[in-house]
Protein backbone atom coordinates (compact mmCIF):
# COMPACT_ATOMS: atom_id res chain seq x y z
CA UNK A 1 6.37 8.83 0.04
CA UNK A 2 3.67 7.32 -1.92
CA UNK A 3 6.33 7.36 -5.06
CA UNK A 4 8.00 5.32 -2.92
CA UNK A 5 5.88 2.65 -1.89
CA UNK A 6 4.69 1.82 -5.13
CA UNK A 7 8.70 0.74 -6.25
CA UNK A 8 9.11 -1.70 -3.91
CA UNK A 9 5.47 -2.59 -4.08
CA UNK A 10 6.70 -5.88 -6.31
CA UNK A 11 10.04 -6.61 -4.48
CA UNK A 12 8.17 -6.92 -1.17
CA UNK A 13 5.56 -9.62 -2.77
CA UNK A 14 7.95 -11.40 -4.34
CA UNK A 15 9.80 -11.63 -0.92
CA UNK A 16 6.75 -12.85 0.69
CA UNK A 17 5.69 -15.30 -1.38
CA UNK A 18 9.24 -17.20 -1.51
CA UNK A 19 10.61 -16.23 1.90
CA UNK A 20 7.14 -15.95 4.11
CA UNK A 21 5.23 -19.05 2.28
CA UNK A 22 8.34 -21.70 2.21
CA UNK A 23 9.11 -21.14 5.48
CA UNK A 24 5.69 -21.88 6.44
CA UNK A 25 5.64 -24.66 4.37
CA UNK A 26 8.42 -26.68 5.93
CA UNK A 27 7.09 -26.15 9.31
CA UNK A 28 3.43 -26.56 9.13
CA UNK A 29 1.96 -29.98 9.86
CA UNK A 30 -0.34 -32.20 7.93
CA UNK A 31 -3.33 -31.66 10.37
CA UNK A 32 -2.76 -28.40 11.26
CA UNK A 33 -5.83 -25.95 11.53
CA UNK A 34 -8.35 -25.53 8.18
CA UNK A 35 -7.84 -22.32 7.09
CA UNK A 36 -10.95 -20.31 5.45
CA UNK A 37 -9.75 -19.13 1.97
CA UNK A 38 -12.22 -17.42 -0.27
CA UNK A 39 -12.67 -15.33 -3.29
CA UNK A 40 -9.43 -11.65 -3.29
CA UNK A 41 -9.82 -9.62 -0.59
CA UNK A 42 -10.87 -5.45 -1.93
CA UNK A 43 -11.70 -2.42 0.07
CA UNK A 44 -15.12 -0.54 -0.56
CA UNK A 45 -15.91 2.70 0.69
CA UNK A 46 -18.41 2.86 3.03
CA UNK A 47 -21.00 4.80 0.90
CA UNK A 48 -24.23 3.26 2.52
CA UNK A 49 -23.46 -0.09 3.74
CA UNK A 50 -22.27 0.29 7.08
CA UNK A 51 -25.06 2.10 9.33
CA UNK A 52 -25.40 2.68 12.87
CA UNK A 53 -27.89 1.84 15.24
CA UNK A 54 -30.29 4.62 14.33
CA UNK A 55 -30.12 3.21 10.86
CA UNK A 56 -28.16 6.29 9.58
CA UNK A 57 -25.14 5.94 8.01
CA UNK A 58 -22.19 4.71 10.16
CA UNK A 59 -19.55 7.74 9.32
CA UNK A 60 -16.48 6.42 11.33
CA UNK A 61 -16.53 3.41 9.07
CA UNK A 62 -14.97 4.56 6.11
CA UNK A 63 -13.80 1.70 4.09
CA UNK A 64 -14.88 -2.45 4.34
CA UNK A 65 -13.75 -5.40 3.71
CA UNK A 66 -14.92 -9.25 3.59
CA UNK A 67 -13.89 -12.64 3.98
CA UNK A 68 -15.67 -16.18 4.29
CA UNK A 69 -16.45 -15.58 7.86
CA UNK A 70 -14.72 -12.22 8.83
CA UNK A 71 -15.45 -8.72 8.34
CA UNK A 72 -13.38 -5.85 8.47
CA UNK A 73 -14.35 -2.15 9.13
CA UNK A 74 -11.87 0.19 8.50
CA UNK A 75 -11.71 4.00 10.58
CA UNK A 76 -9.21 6.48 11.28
CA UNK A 77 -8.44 5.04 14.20
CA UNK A 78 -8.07 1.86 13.77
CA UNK A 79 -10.01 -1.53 12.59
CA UNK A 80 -12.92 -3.79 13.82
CA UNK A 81 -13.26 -7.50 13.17
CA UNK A 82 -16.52 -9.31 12.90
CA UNK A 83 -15.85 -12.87 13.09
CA UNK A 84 -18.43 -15.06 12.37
CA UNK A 85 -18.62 -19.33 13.49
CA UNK A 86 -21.52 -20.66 11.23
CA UNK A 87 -24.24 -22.92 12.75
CA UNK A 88 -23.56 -26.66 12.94
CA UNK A 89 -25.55 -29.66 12.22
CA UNK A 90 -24.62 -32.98 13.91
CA UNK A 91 -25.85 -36.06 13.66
CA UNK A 92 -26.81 -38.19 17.10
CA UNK A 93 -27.86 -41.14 18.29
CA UNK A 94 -30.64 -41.39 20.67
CA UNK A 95 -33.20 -44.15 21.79
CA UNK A 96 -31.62 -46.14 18.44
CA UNK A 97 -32.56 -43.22 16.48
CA UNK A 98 -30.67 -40.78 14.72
CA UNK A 99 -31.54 -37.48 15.29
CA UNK A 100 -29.69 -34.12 14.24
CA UNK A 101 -28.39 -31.32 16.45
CA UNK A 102 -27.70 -27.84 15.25
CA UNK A 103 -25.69 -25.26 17.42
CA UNK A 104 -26.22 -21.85 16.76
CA UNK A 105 -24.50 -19.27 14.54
CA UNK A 106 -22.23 -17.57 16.98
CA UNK A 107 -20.36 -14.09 16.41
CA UNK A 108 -17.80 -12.14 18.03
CA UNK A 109 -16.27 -8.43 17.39
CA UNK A 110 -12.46 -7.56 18.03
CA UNK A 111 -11.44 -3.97 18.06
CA UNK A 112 -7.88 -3.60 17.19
CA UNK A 113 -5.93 0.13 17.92
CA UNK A 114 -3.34 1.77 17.48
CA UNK A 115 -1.87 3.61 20.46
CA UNK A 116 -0.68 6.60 19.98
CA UNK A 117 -1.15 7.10 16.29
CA UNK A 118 -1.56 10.14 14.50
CA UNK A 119 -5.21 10.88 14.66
CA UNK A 120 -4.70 13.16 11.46
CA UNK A 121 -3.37 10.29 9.42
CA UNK A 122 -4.92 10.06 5.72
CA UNK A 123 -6.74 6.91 5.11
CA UNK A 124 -7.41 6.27 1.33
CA UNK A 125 -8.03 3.46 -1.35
CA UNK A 126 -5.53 2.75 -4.06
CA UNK A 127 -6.32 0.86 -7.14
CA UNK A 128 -9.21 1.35 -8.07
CA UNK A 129 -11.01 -1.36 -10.43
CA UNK A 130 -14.57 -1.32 -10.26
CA UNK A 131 -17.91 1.01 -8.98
CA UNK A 132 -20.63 -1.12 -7.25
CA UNK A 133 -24.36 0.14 -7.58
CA UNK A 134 -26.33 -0.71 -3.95
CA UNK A 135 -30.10 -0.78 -6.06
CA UNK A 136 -31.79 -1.70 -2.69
CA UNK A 137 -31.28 1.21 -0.74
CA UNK A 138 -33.04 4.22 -1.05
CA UNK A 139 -30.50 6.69 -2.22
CA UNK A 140 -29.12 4.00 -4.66
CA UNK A 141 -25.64 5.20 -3.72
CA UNK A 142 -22.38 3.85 -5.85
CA UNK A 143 -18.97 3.16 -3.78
CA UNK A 144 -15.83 2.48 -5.48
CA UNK A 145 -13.76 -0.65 -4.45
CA UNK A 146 -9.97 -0.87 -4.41
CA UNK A 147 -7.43 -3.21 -4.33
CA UNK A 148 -5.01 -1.48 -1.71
CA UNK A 149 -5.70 0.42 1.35
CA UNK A 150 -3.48 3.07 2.81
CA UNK A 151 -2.74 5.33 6.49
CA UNK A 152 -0.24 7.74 5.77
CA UNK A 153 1.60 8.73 8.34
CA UNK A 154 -0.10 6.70 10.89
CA UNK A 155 3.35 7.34 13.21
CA UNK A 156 6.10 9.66 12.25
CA UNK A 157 7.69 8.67 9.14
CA UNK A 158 5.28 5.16 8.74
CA UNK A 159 2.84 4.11 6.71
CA UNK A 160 0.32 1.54 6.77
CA UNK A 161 -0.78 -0.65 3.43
CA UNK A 162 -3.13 -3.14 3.30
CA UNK A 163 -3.71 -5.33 0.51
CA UNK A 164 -5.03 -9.06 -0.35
CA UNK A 165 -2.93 -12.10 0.05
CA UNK A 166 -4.69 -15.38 -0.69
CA UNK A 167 -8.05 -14.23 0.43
CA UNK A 168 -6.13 -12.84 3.37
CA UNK A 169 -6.13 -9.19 4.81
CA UNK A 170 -2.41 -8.56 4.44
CA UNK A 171 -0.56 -5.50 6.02
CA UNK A 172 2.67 -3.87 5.82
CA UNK A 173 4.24 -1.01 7.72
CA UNK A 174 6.81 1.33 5.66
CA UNK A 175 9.64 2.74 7.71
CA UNK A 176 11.39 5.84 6.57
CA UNK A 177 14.88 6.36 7.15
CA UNK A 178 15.44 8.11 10.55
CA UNK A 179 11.97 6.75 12.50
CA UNK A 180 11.32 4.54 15.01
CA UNK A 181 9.39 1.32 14.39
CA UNK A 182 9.31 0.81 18.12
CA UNK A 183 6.01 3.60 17.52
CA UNK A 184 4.00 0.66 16.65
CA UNK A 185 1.44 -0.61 19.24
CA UNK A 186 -2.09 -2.46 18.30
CA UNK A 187 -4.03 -2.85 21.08
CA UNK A 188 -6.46 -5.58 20.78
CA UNK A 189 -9.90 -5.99 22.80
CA UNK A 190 -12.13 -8.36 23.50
CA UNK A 191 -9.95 -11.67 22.95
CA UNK A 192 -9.91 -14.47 25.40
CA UNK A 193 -5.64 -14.87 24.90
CA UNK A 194 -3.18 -13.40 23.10
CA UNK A 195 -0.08 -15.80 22.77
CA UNK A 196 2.81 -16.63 20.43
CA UNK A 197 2.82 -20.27 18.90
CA UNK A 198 5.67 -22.10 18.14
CA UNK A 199 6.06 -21.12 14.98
CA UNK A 200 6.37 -17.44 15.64
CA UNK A 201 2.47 -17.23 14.77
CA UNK A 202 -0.16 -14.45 17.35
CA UNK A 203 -2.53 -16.24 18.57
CA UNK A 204 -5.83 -14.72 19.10
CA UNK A 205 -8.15 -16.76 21.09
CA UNK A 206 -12.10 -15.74 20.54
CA UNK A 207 -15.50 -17.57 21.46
CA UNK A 208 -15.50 -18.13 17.03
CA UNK A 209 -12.19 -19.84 17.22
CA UNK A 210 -8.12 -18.63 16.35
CA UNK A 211 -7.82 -15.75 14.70
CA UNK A 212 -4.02 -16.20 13.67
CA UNK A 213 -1.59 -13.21 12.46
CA UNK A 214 1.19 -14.65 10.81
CA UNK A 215 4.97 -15.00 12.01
CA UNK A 216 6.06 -11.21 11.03
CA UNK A 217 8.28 -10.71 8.40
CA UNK A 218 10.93 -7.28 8.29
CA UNK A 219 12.76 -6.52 5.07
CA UNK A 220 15.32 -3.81 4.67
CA UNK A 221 17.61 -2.73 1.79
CA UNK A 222 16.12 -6.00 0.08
CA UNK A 223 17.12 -8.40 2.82
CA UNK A 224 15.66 -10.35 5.61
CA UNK A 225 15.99 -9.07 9.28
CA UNK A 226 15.19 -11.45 12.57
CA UNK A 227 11.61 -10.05 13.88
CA UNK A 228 9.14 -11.61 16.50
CA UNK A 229 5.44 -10.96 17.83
CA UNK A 230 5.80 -9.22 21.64
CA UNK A 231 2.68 -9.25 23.72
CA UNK A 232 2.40 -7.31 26.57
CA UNK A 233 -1.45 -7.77 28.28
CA UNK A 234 -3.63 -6.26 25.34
CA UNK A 235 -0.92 -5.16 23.29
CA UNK A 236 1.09 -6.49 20.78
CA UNK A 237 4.08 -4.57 19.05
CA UNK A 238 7.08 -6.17 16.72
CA UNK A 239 11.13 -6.54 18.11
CA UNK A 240 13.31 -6.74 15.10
CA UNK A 241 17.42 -7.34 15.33
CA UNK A 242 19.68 -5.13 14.23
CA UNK A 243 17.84 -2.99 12.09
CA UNK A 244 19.82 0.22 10.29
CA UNK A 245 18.30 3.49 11.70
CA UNK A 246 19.06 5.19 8.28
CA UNK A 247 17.75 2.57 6.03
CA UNK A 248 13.87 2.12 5.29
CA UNK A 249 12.30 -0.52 6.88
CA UNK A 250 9.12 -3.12 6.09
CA UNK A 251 7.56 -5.06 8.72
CA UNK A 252 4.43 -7.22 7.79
CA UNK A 253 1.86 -10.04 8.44
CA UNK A 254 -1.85 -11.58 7.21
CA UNK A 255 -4.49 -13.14 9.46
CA UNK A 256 -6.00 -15.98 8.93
CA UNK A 257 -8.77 -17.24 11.27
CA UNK A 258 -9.00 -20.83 12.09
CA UNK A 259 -12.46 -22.65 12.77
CA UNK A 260 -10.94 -26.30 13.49
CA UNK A 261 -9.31 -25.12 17.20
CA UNK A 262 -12.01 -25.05 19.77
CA UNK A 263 -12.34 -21.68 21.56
CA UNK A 264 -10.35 -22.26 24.89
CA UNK A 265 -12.45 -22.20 27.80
């Protein structure tokens, strides 16, 4: 399966750039929400990093990830999301003087699932381009980063890859021929909302701001299919049209998080 991931590795991100980012592009308008972009997105093992509240070594986390203001903790079972809203100064004026305001740094954590998965699904970094030394701690442990990040056999016959895409955790699910994409569920807690925007977009509204997945995109023998979000409560899961049974099958999206929409209240 793995042999067969990597083939189509290049097809799929050619497809995304010119069928995902032009769509966007034609729809999106001028004063739509900033978007955080940063420096490429890579996945470190958690060698030392990540510990837990009795300062030892936080063992379900077994990879990491970070963006401008997000964090991303990677286990077996699924993925946490530290999103971050940085303190704000603002200038006011009081008694004709001008006098500045800051609001606190605020922080929120989302834990998204995956019902019913395969609990024995391997989890594992691919590309591996450089070892990081961690000098400050005490065992002066090395971790290796990577570029890609994989769940085998998260559901019968599908795999999970995540990757970078414009500073943006990007991931893709790989249908075999014969299974059932309908397996997918991600079950999200602790947002305010989850809604669909008018441009096909999840909406994830947290007390940090929109965390956004993008519209979903399916792919199969090479070829666009029709897909959309569907949210039921907590959980979100993908409908695509007409898909061939006997024909493998990609389904992907990136989040973004927005900091220009005010939480909703």
């Amino acid at each position: 399966m793995k042999t067969q991931i990597t083939k189509v590795a290049m097809m799929v991100g050619i497809f995304m750039i010119t069928f995902g980012m032009q769509s966007n592009a034609a729809i999106l308008p001028l004063n739509g929400p900033e978007i955080i972009k940063g420096a490429e997105l890579t996945f470190a093992e958690n060698k030392c990093q990540i510990k837990d509240f009795s300062g030892k070594l936080n063992k379900k986390v077994l990879f990491l990830a970070q963006a401008d203001n997000m964090k991303y903790l990677f286990r077996k079972d699924g993925i946490s999301m530290q999103l971050a809203k940085p303190a704000q100064t603002m200038e006011v004026l009081s008694d004709d003087k001008v006098i500045s305001i800051q609001s606190p740094a605020v922080y929120q954590k989302l834990e998204i699932s995956f019902e019913g998965m395969n609990r024995d699904a391997d989890l594992y970094g691919a590309e591996e381009f450089r070892t990081v030394t961690f000098k400050n701690d005490i065992s002066n442990c090395q971790t290796r980063n990577f570029r890609k990040l994989y769940y085998t056999e998260m559901y019968p016959g599908i795999d999970l890859r995540y990757s970078d895409f414009d500073a943006r955790l990007k991931y893709e699910f790989i249908v075999q021929p014969g299974f059932n994409y309908q397996e997918i569920r991600m079950k999200i807690d602790s947002a305010k909302e989850i809604s669909i925007n008018n441009l096909g977009q999840l909406v994830i509204n947290t007390t940090t701001g929109d965390l956004v997945e993008d519209a979903p995109i399916a792919i199969q023998d090479g070829k666009p299919l029709l897909v959309k979000w569907v949210v039921d409560q907590q959980t979100v899961s993908f409908r695509v049209l007409n898909p061939d049974p006997g024909k493998e099958l990609y389904i992907q999206s990136s989040f973004q998080f927005s900091r220009s929409l005010e939480p909703k209240i």
